[in-house]
N, C-alpha and C. Protein backbone atom coordinates (compact mmCIF):
# COMPACT_ATOMS: atom_id res chain seq x y z
N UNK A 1 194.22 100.85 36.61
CA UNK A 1 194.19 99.69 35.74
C UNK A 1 193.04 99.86 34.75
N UNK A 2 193.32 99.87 33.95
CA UNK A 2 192.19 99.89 32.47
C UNK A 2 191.80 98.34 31.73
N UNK A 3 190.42 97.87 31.95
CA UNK A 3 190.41 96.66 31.24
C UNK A 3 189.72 97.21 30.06
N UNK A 4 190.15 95.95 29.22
CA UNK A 4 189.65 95.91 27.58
C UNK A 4 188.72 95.29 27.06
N UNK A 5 187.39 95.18 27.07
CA UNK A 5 186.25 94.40 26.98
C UNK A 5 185.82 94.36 25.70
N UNK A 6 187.04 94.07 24.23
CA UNK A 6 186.23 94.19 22.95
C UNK A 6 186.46 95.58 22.64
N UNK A 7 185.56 96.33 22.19
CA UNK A 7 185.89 97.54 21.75
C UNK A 7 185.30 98.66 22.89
N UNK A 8 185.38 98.19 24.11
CA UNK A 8 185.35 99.16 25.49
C UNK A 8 185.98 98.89 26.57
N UNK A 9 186.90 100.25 27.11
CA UNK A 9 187.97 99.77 27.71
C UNK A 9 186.86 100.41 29.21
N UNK A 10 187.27 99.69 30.24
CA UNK A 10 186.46 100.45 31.46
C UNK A 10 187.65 100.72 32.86
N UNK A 11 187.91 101.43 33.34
CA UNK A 11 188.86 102.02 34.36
C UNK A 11 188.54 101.21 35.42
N UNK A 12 189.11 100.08 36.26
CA UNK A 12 188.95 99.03 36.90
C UNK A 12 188.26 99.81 38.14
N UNK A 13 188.48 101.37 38.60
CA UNK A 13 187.98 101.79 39.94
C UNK A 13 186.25 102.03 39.60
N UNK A 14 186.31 102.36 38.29
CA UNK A 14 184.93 102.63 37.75
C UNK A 14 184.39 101.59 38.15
N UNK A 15 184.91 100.18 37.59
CA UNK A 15 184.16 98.59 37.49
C UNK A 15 183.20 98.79 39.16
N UNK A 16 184.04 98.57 40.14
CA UNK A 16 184.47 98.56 41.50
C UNK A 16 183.52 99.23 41.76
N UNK A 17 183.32 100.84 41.50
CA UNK A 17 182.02 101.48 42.44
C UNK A 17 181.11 101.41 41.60
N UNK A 18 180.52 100.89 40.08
CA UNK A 18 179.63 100.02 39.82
C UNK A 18 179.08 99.13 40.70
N UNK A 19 179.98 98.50 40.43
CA UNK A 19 179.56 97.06 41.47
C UNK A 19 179.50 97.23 42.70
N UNK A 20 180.04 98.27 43.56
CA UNK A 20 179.59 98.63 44.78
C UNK A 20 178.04 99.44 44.79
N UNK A 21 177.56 99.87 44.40
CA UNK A 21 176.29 100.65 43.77
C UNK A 21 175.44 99.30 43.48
N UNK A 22 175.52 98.35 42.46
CA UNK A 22 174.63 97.58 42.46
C UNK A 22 174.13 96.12 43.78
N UNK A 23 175.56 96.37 44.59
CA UNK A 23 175.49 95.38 45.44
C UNK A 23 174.70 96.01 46.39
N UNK A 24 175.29 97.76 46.90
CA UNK A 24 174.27 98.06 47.73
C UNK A 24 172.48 98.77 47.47
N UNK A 25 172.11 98.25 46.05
CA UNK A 25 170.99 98.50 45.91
C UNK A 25 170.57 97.50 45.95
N UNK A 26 171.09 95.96 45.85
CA UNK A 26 170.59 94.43 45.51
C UNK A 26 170.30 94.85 47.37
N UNK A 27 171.60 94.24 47.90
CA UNK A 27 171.44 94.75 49.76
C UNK A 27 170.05 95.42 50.31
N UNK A 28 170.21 96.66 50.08
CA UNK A 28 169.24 97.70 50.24
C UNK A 28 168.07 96.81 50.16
N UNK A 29 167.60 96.53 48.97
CA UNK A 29 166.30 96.13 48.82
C UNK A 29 165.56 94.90 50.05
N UNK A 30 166.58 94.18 49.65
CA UNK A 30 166.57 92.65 50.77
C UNK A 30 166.59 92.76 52.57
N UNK A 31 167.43 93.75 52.50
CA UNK A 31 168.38 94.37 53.51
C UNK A 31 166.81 94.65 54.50
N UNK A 32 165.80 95.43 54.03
CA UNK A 32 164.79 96.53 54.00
C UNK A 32 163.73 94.55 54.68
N UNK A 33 163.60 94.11 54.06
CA UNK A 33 162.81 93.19 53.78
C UNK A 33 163.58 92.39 55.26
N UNK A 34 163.95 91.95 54.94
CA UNK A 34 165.12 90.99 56.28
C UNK A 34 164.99 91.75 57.26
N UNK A 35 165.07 93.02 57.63
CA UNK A 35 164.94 93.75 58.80
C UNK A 35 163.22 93.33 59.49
N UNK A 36 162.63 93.66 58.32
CA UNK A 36 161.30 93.62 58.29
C UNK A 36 160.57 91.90 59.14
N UNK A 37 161.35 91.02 59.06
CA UNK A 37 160.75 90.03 60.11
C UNK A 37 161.04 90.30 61.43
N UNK A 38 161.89 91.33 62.00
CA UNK A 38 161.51 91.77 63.31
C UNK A 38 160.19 91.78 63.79
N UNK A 39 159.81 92.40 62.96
CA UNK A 39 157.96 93.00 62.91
C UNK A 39 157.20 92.30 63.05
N UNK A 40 156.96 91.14 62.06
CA UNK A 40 156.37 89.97 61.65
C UNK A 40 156.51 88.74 62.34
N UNK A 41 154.90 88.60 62.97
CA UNK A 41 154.99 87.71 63.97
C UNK A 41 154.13 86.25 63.21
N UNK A 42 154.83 85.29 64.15
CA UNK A 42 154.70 84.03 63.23
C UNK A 42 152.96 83.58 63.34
N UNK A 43 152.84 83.15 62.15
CA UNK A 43 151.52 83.21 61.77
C UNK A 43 150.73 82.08 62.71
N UNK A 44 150.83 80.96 62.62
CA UNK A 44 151.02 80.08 63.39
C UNK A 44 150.37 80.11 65.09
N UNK A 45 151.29 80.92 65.52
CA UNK A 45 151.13 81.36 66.52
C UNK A 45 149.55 81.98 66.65
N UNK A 46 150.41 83.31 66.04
CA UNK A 46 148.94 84.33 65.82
C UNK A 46 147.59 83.57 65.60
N UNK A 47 147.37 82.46 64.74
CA UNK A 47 145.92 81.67 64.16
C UNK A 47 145.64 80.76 65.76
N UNK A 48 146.99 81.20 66.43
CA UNK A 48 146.60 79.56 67.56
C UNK A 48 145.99 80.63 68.46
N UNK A 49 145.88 81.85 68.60
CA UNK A 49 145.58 82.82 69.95
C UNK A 49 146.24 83.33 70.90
N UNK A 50 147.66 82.68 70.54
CA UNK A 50 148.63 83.06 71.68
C UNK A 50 149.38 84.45 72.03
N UNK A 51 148.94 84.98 73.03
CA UNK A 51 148.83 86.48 73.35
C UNK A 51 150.10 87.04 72.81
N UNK A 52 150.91 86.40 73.42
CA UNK A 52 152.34 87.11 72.92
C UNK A 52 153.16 86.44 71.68
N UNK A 53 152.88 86.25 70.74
CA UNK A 53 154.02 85.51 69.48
C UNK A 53 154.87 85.87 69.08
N UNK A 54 156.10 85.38 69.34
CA UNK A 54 157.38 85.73 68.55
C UNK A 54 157.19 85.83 67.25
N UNK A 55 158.16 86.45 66.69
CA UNK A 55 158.54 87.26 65.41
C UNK A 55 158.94 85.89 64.71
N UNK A 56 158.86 86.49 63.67
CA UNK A 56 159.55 85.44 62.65
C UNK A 56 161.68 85.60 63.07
N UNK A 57 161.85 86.92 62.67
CA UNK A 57 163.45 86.96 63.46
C UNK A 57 163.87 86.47 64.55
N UNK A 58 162.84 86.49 65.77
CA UNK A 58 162.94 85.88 67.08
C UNK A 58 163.18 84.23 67.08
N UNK A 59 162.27 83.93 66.33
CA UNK A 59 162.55 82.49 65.87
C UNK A 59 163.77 82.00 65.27
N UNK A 60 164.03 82.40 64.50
CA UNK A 60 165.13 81.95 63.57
C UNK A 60 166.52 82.17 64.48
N UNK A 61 166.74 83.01 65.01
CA UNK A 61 167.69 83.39 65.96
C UNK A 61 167.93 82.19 67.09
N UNK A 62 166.88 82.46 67.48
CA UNK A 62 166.61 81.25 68.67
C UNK A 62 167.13 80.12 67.88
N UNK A 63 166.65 79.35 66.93
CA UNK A 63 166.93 78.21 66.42
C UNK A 63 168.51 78.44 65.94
N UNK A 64 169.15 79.24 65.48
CA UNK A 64 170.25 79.72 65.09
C UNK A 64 171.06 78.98 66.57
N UNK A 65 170.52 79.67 67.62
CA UNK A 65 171.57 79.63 69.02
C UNK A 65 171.75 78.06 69.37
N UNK A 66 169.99 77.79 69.66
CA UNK A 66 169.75 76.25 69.53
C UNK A 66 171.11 75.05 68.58
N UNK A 67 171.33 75.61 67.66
CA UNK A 67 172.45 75.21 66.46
C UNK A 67 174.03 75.06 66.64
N UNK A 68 173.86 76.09 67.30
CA UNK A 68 175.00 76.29 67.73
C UNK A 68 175.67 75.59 68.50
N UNK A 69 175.04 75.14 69.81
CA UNK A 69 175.33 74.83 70.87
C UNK A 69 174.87 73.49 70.74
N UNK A 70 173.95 73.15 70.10
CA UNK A 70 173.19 71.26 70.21
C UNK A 70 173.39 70.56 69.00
N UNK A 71 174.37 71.34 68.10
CA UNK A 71 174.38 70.56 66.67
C UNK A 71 174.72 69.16 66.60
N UNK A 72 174.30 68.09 66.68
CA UNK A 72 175.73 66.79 66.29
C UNK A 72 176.82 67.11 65.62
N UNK A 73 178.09 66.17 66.24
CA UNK A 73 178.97 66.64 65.70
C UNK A 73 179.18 66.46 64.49
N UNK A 74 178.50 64.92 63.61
CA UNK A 74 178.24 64.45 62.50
C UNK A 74 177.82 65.74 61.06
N UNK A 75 176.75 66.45 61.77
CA UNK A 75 176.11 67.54 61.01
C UNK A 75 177.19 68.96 60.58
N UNK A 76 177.32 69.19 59.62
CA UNK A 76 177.89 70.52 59.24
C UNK A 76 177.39 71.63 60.02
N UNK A 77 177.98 72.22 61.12
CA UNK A 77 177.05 73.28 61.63
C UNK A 77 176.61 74.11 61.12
N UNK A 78 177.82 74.63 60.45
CA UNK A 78 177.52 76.00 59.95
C UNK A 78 175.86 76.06 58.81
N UNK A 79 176.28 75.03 58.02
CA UNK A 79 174.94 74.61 57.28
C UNK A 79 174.07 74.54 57.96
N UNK A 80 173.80 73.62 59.44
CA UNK A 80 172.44 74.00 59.74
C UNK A 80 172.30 74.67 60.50
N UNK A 81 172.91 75.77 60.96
CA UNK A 81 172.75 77.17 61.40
C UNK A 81 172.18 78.57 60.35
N UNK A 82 172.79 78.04 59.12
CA UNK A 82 172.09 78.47 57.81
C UNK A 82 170.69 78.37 57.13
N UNK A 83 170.25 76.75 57.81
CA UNK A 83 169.15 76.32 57.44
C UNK A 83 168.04 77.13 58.78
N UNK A 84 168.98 77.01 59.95
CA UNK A 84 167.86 77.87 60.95
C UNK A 84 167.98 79.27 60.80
N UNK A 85 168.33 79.40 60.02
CA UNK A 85 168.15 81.58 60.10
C UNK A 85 166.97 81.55 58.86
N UNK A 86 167.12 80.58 57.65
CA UNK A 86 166.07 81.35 56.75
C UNK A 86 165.00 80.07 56.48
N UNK A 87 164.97 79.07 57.41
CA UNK A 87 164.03 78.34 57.83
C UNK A 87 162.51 78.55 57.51
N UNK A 88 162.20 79.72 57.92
CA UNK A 88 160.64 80.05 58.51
C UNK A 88 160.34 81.48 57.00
């Protein structure tokens, strides 16, 4: 399929692994970063002295599960299962 953009036509598979290329460099970058609160332990914690502190991921997860299972039924879950993953 060939689209026509004005005076440039672009081969629709071209478009496609463009945009696959920029999604997985947008990804990549974030991707890298998001992994990275495994690592990262909550500050909080750490300033209070407490020997062992969960991660920032540990948290959010937890609250994620918490969500899951204790949401009201009133509340959109999925939304605040959304709000507990990037919460912190």
């Amino acid at each position: 399929m060939i689209l026509h953009l004005g005076v440039h036509s672009i081969n629709a598979s071209d478009l496609t692994i463009r945009a696959m290329v920029l999604m997985n460099s947008y990804l990549g970058k974030y991707m890298r970063e998001w992994m990275a609160l495994k690592h990262l332990l909550r500050t909080g914690w750490v300033r209070s002295g407490v020997s062992s502190p969960e991660s920032v991921a540990s948290h959010s997860w937890g609250m994620a599960i918490l969500a899951m299972k204790l949401c009201p039924e009133e509340l959109d879950r999925l939304r605040v299962i959304e709000m507990c993953i990037i919460h912190d």
